[in-house]
N, C-alpha and C. Protein backbone atom coordinates (compact mmCIF):
# COMPACT_ATOMS: atom_id res chain seq x y z
N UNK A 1 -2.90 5.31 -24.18
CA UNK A 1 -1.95 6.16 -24.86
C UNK A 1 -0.67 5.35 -25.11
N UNK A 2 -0.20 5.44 -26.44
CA UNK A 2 0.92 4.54 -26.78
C UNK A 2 2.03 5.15 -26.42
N UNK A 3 2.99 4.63 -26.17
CA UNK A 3 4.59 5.09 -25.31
C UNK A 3 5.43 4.31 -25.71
N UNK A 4 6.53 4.63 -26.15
CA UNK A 4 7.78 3.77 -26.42
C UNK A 4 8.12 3.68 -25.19
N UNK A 5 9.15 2.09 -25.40
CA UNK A 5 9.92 1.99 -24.19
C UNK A 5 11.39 2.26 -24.15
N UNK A 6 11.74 3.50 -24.67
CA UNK A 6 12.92 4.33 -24.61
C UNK A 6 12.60 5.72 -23.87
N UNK A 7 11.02 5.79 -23.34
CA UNK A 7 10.40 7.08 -22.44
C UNK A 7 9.78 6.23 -21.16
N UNK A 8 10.12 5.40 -20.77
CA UNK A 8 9.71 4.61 -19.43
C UNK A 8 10.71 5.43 -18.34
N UNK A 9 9.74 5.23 -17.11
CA UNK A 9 10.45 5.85 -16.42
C UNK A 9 9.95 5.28 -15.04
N UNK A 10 10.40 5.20 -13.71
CA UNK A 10 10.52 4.18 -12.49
C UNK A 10 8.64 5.12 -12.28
N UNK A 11 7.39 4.47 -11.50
CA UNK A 11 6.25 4.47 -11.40
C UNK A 11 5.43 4.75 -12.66
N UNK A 12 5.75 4.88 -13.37
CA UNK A 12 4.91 4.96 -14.55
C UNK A 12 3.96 3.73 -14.56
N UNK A 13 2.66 3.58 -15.30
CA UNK A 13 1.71 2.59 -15.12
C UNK A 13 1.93 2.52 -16.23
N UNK A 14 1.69 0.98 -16.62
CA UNK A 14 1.75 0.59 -17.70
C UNK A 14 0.33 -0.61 -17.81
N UNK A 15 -0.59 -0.65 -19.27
CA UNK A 15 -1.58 -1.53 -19.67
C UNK A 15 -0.73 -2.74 -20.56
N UNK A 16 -0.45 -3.70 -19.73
CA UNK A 16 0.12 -4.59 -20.97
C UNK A 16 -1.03 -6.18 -20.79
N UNK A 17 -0.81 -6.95 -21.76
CA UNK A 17 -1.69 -7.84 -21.89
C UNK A 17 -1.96 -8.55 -20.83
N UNK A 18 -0.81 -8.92 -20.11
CA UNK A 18 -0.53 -9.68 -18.56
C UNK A 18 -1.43 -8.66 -17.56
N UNK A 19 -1.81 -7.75 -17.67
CA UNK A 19 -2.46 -7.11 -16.62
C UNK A 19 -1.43 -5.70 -16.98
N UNK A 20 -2.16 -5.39 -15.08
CA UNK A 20 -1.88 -3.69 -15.16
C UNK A 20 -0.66 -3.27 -14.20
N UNK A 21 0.45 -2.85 -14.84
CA UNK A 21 1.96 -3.18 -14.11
C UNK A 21 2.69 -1.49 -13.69
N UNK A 22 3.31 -1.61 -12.91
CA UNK A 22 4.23 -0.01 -12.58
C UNK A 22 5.72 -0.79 -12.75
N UNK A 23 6.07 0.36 -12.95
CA UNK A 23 7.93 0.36 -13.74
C UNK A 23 8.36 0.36 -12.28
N UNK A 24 8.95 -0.46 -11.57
CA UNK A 24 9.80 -0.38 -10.57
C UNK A 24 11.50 -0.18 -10.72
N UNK A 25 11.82 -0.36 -12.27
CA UNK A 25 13.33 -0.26 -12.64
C UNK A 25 13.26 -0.59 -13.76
N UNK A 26 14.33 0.12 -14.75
CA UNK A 26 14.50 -0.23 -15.46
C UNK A 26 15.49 0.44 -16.17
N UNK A 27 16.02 -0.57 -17.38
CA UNK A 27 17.56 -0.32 -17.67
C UNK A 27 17.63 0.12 -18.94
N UNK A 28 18.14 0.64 -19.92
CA UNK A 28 18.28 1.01 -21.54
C UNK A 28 19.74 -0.18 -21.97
N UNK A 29 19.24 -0.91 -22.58
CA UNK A 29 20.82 -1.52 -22.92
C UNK A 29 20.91 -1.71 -24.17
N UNK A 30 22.35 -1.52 -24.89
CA UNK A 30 22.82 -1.04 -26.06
C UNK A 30 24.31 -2.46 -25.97
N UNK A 31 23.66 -3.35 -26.76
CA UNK A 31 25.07 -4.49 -26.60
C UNK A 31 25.96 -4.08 -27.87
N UNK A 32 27.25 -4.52 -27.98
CA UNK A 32 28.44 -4.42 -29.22
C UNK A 32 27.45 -4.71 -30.97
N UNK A 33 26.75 -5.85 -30.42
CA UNK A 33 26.10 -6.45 -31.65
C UNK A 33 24.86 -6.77 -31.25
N UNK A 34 23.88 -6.69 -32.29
CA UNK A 34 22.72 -6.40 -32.39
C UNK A 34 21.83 -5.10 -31.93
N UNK A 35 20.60 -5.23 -32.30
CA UNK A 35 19.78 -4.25 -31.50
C UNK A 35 19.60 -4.12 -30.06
N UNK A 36 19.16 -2.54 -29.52
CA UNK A 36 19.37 -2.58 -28.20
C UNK A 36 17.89 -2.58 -27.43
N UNK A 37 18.12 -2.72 -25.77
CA UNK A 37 16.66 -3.13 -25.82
C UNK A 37 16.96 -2.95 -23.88
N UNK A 38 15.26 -2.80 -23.61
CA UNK A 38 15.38 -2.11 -22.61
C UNK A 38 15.47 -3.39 -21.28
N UNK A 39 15.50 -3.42 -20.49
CA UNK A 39 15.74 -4.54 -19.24
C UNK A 39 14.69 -4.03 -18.19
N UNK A 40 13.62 -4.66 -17.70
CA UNK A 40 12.40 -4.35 -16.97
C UNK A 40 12.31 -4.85 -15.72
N UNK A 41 12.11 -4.34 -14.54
CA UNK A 41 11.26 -4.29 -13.44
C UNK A 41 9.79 -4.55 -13.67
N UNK A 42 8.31 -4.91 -13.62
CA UNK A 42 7.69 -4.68 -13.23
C UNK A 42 6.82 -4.77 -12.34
N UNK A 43 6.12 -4.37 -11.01
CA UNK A 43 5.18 -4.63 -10.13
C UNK A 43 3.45 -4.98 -10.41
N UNK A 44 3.30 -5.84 -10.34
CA UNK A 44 1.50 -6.30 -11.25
C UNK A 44 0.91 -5.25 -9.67
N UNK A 45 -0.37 -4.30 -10.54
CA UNK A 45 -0.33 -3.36 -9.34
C UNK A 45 -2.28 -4.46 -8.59
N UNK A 46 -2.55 -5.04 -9.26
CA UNK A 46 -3.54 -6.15 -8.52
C UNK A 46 -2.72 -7.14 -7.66
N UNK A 47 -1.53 -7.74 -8.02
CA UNK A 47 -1.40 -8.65 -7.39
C UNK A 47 -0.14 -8.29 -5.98
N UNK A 48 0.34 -7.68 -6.83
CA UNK A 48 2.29 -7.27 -6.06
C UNK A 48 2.90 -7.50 -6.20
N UNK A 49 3.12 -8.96 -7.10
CA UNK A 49 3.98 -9.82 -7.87
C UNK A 49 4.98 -8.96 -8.92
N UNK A 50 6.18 -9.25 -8.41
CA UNK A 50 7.45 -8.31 -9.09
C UNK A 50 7.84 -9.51 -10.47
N UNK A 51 8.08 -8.73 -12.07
CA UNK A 51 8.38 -9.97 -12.62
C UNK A 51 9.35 -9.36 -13.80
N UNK A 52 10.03 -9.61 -14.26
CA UNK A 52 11.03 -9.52 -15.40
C UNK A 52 10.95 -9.30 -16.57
N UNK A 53 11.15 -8.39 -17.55
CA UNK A 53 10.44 -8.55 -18.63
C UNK A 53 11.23 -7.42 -19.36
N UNK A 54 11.95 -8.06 -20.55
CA UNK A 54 12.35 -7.49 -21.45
C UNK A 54 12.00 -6.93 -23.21
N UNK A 55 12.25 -5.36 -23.49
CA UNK A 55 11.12 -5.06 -24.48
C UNK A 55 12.50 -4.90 -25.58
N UNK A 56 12.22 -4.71 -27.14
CA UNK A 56 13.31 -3.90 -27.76
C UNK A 56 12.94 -2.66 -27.30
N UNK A 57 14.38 -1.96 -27.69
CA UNK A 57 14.05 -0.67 -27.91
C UNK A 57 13.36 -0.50 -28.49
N UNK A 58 12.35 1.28 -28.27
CA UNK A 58 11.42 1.91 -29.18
C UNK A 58 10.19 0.90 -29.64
N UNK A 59 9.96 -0.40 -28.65
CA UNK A 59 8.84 -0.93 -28.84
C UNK A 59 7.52 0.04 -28.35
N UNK A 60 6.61 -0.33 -28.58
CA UNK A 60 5.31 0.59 -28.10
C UNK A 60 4.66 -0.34 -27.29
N UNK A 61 4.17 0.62 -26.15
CA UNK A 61 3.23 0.22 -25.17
C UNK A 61 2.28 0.90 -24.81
N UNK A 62 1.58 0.68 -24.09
CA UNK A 62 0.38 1.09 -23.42
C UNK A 62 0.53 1.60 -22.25
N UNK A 63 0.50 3.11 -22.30
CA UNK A 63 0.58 3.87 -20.46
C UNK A 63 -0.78 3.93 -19.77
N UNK A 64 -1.00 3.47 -18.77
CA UNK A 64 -2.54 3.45 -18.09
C UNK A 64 -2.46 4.72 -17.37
N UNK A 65 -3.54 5.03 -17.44
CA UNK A 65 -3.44 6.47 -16.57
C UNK A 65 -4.70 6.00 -15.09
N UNK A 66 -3.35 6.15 -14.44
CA UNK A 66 -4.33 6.49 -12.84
C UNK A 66 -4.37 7.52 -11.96
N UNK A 67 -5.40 7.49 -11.65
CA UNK A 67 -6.03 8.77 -10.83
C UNK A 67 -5.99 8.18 -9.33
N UNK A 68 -5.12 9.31 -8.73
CA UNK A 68 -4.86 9.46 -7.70
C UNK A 68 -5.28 10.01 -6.82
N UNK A 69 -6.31 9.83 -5.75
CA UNK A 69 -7.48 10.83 -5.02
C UNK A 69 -7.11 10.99 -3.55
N UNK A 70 -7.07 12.01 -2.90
CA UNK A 70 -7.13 11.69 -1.60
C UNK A 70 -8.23 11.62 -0.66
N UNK A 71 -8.60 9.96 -0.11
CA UNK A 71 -10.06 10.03 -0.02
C UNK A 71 -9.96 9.73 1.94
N UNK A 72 -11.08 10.25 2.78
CA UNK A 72 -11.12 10.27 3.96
C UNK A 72 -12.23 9.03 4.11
N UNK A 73 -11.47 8.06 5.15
CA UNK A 73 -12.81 7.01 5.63
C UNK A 73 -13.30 6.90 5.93
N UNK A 74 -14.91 6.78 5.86
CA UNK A 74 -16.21 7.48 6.93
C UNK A 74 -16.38 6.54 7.89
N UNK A 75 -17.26 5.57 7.59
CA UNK A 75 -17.21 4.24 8.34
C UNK A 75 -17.57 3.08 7.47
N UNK A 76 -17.66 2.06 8.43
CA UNK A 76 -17.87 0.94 7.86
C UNK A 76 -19.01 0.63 7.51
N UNK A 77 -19.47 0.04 6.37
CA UNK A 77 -21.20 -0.47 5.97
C UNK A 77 -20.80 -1.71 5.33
N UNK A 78 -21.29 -2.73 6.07
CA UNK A 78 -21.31 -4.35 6.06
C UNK A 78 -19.43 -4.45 6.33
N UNK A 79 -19.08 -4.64 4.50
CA UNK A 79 -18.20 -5.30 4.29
C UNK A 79 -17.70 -4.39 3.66
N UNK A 80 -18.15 -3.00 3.26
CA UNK A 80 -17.54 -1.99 2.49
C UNK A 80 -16.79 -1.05 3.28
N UNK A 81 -16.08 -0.38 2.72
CA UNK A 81 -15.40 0.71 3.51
C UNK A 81 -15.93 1.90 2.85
N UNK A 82 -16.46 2.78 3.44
CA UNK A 82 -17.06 4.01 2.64
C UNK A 82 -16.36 5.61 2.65
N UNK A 83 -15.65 5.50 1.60
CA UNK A 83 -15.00 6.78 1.56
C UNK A 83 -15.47 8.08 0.98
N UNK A 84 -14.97 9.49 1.67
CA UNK A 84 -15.09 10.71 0.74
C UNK A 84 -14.10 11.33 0.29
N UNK A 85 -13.82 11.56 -0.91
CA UNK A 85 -13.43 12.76 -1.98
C UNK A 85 -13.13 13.59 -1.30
N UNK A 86 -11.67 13.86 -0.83
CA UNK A 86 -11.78 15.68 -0.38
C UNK A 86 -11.96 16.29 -1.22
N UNK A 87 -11.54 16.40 -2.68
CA UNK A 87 -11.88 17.62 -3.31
C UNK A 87 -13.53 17.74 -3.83
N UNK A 88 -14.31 16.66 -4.03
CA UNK A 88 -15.90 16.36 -4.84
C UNK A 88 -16.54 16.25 -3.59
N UNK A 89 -16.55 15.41 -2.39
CA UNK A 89 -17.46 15.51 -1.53
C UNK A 89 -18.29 14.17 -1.94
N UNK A 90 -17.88 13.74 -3.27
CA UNK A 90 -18.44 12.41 -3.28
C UNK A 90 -18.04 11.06 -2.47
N UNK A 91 -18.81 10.22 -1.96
CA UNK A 91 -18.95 9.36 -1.02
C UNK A 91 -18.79 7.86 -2.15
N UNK A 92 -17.92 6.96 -1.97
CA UNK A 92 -17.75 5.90 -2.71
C UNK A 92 -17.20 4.64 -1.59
N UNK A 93 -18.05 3.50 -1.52
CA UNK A 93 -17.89 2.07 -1.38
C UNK A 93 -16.98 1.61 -1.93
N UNK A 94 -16.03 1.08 -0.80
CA UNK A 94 -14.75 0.21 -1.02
C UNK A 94 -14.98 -1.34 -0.84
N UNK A 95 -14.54 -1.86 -1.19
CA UNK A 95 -14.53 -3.84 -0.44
C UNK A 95 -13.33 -4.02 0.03
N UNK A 96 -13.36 -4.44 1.34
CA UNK A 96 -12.08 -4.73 2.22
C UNK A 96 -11.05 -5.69 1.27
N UNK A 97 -11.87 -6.49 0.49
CA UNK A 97 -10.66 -6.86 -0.70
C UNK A 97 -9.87 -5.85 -1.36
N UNK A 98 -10.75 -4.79 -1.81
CA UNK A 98 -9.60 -3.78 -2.52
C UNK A 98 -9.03 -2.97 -2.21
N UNK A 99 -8.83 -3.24 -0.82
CA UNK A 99 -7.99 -2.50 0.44
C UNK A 99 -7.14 -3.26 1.11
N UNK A 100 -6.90 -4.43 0.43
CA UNK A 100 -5.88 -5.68 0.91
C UNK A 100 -5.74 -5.21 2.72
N UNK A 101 -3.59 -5.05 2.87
CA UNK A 101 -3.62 -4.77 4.22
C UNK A 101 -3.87 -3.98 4.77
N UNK A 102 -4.11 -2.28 3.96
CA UNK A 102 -4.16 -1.36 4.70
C UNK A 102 -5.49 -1.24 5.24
N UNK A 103 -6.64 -2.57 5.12
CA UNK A 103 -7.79 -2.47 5.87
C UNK A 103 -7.64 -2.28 7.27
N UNK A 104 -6.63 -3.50 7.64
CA UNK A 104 -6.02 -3.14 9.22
C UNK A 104 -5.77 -1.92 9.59
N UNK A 105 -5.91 -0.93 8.93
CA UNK A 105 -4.59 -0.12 9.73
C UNK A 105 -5.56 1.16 9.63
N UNK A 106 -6.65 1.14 9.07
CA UNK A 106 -7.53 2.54 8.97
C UNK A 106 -8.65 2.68 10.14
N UNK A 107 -8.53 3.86 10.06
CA UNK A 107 -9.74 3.68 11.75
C UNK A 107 -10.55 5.14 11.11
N UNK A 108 -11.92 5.49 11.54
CA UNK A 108 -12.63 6.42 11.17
C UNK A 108 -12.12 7.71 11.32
N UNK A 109 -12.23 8.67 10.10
CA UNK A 109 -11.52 9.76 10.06
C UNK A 109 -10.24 10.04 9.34
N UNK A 110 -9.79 8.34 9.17
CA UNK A 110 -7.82 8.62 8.52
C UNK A 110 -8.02 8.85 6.68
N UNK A 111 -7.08 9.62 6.28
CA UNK A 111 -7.39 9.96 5.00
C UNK A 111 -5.89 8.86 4.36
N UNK A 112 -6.37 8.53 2.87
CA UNK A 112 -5.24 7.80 2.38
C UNK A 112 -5.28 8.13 1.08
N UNK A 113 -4.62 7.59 0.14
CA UNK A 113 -4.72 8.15 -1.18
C UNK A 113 -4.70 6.97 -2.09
N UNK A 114 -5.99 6.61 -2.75
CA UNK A 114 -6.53 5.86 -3.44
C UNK A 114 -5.75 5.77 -4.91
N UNK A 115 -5.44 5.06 -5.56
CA UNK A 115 -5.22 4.70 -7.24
C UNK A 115 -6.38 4.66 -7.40
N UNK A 116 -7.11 5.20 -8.63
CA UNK A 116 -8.15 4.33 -9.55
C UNK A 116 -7.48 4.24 -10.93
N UNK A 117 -7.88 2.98 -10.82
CA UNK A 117 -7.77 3.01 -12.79
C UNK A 117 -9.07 2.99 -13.59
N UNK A 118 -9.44 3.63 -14.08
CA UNK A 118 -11.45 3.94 -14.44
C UNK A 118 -11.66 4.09 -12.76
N UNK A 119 -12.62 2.92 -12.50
CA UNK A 119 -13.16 2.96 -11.56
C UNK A 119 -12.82 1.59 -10.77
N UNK A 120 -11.43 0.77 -10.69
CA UNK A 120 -11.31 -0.34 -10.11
C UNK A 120 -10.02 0.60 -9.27
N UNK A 121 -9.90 0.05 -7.80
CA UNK A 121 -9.40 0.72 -7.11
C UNK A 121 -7.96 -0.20 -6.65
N UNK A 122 -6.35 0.35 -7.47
CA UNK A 122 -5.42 -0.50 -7.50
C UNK A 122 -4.10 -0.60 -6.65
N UNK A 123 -4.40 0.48 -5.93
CA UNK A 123 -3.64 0.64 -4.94
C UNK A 123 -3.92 1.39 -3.59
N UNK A 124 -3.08 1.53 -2.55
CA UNK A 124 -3.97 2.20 -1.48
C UNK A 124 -2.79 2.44 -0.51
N UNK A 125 -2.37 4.12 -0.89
CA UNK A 125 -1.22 4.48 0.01
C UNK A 125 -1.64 5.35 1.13
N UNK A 126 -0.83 4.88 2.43
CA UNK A 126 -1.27 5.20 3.49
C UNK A 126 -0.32 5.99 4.52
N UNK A 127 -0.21 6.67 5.56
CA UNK A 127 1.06 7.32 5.85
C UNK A 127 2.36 6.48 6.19
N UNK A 128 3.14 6.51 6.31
CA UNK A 128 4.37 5.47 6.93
C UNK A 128 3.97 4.63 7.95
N UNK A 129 3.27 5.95 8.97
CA UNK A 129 3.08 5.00 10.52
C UNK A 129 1.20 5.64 10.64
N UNK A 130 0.82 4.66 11.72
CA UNK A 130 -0.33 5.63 12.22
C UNK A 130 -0.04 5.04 13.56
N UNK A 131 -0.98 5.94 14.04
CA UNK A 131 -1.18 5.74 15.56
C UNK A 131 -2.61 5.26 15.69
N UNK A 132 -2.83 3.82 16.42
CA UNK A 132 -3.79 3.03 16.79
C UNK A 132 -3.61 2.83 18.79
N UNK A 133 -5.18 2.55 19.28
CA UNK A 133 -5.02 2.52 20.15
C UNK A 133 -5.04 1.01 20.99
N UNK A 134 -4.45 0.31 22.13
CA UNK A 134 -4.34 -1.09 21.96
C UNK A 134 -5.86 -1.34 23.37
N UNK A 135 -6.41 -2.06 22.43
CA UNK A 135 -7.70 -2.70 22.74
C UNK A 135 -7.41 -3.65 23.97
N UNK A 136 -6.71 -4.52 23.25
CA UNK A 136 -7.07 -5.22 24.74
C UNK A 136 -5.01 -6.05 24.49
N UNK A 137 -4.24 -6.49 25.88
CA UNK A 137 -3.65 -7.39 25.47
C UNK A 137 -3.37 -7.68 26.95
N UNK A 138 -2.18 -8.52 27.36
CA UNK A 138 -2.36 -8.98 28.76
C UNK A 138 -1.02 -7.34 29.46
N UNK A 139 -1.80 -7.54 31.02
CA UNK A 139 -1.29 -6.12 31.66
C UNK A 139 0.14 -6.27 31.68
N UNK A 140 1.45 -5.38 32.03
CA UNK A 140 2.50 -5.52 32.02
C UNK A 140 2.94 -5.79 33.83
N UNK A 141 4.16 -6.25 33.79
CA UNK A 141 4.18 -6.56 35.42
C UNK A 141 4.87 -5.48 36.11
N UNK A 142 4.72 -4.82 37.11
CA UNK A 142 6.03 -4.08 37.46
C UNK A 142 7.62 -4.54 37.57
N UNK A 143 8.39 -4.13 37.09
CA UNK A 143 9.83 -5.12 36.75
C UNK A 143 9.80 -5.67 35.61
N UNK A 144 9.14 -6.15 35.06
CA UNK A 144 9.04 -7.13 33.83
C UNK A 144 9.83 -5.87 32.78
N UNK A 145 10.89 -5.96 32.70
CA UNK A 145 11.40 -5.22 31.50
C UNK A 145 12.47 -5.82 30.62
N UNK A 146 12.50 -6.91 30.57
CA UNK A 146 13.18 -7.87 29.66
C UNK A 146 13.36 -7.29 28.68
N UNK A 147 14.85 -7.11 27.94
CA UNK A 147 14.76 -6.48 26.96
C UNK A 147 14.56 -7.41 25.70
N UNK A 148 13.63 -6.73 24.52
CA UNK A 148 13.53 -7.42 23.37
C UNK A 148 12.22 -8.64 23.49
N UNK A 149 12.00 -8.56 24.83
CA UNK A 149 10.68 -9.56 24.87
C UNK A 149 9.38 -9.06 24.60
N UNK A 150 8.32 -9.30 23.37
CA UNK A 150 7.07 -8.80 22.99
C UNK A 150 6.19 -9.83 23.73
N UNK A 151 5.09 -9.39 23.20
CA UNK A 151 3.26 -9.82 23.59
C UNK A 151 2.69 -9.62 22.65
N UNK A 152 1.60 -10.44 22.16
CA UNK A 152 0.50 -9.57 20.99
C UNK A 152 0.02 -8.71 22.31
N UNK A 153 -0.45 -7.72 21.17
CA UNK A 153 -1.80 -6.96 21.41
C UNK A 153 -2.25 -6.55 20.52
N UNK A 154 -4.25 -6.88 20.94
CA UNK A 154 -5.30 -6.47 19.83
C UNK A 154 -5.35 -5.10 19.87
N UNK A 155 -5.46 -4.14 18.31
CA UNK A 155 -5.66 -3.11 18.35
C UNK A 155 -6.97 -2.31 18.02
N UNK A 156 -7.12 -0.99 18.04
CA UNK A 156 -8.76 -1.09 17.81
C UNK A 156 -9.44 -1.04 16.33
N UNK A 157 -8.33 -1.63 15.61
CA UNK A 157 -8.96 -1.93 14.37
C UNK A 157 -8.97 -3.26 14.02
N UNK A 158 -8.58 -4.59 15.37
CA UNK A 158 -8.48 -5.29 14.93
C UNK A 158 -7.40 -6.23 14.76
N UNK A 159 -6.15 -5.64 14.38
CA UNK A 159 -5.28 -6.17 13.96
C UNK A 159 -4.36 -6.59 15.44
N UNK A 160 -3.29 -7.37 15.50
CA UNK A 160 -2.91 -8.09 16.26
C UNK A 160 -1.44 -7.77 15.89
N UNK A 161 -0.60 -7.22 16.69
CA UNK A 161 0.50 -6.82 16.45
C UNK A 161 1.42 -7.44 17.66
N UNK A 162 2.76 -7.51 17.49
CA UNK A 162 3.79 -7.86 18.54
C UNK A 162 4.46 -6.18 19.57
N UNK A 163 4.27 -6.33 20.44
CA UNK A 163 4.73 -5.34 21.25
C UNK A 163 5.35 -5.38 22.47
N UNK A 164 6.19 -4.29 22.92
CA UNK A 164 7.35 -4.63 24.48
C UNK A 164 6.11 -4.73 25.60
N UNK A 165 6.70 -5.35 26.69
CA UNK A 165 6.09 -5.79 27.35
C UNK A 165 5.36 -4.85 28.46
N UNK A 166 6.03 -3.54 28.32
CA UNK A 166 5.18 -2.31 29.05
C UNK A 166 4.36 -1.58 28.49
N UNK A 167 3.37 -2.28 27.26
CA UNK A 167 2.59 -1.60 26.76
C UNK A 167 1.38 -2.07 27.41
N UNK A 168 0.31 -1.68 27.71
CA UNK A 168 -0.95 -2.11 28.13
C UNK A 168 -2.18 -1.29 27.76
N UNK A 169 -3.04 -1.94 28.14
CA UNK A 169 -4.48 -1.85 27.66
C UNK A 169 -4.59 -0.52 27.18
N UNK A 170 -5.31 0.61 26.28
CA UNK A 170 -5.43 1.87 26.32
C UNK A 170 -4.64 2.71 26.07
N UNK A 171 -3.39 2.22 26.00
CA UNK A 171 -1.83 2.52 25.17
C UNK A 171 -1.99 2.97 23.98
N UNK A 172 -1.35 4.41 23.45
CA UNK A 172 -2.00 4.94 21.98
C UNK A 172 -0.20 4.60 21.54
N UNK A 173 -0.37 3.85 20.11
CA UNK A 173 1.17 3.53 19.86
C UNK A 173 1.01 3.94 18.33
N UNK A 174 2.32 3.58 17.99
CA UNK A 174 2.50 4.29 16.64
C UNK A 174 2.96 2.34 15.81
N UNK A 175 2.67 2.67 14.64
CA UNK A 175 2.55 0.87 13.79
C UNK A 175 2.88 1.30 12.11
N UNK A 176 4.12 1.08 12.09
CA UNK A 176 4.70 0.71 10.62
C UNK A 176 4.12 0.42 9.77
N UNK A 177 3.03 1.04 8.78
CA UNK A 177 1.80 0.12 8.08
C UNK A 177 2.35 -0.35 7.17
N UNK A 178 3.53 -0.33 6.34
CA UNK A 178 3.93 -1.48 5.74
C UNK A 178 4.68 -2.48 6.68
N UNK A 179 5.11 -2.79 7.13
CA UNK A 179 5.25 -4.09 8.11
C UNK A 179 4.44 -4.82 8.98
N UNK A 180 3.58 -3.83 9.80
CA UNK A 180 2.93 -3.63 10.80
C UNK A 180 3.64 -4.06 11.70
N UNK A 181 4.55 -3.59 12.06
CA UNK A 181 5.57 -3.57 13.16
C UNK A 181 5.31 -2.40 14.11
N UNK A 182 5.70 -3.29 15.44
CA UNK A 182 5.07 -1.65 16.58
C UNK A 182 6.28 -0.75 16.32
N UNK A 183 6.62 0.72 16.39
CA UNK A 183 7.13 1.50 16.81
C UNK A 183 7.71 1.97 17.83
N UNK A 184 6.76 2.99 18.29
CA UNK A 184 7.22 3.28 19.99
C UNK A 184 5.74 3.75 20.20
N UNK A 185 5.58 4.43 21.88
CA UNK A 185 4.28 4.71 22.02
C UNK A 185 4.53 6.16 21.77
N UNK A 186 2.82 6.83 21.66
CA UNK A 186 2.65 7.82 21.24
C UNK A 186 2.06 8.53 22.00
């Protein structure tokens, strides 16, 4: 669907030749002399790569339309992640590639909310925090309360996070899934 870029607006998807981009900002500018023209943000939604890009005014573009699902994660098969449709009940194969980081951070049962664009899957939003439980890391000492001093610990999805030093084995904690920074416990 064609769109001027005097109707852009901050998440909007956009199809441009470079790939498939979201409006992260953008400006309308009107100089003393000459024509005016818009000043761009955009986020490449495959890669993450933020890049610059200026249009005239009332140029035409291409709005991509994505579908936004909220899908629950069943389990794992090989290398896929196999999700369901709350609203269809349909069951669809993910690849831990097209789940970049938030592969870490999903454990059986957590629901997230998928982008598709057709059927290629371009983003993957997940709650702020979740709560994971810590698998294994070394025990804490009695006294040992140094402040500001971490430890890894493995969690049970895997992932390897920094944490205070009174967390131990079996510890259910809460993890920043965009940073993956520990929280507090839970």
């Amino acid at each position: 669907m064609a769109l001027s870029t005097n109707d852009l607006r901050n998440g909007m998807a956009l199809d441009l030749s470079e790939g498939l981009f979201s409006v992260v900002e953008f400006q309308h500018v009107k100089p003393g002399k000459g024509g005016a023209f818009v000043r761009t943000k955009l986020r490449n939604l495959r890669t993450g790569a933020v890049v610059e890009r200026t249009f005239r005014a009332d140029e035409k573009v291409e709005q991509a339309v994505i579908d936004k699902r909220e899908m629950q994660y069943l389990y794992r098969d090989g290398d896929a992640f196999v999700f369901m449709d709350n609203s269809t009940y349909d069951q669809t194969n993910v690849s831990s590639a097209s789940l970049g980081h938030a592969a870490s951070f999903m454990k059986e049962g957590d629901s997230a909310v998928l982008a598709l664009y057709g059927d290629e899957i371009v983003d993957v939003e997940l709650p702020a925090a979740v709560e994971l439980v810590v698998a294994e890391t070394e025990p804490g000492l009695q006294g040992d309360r140094v402040s500001g001093a971490r430890k890894p610990a493995t969690l049970e999805t895997g992932i390897v996070v920094q944490v205070p030093l009174f967390v131990n084995s079996g510890d259910r904690i809460k993890v920043d899934t965009r940073s993956g920074e520990y929280l507090t416990r839970a």
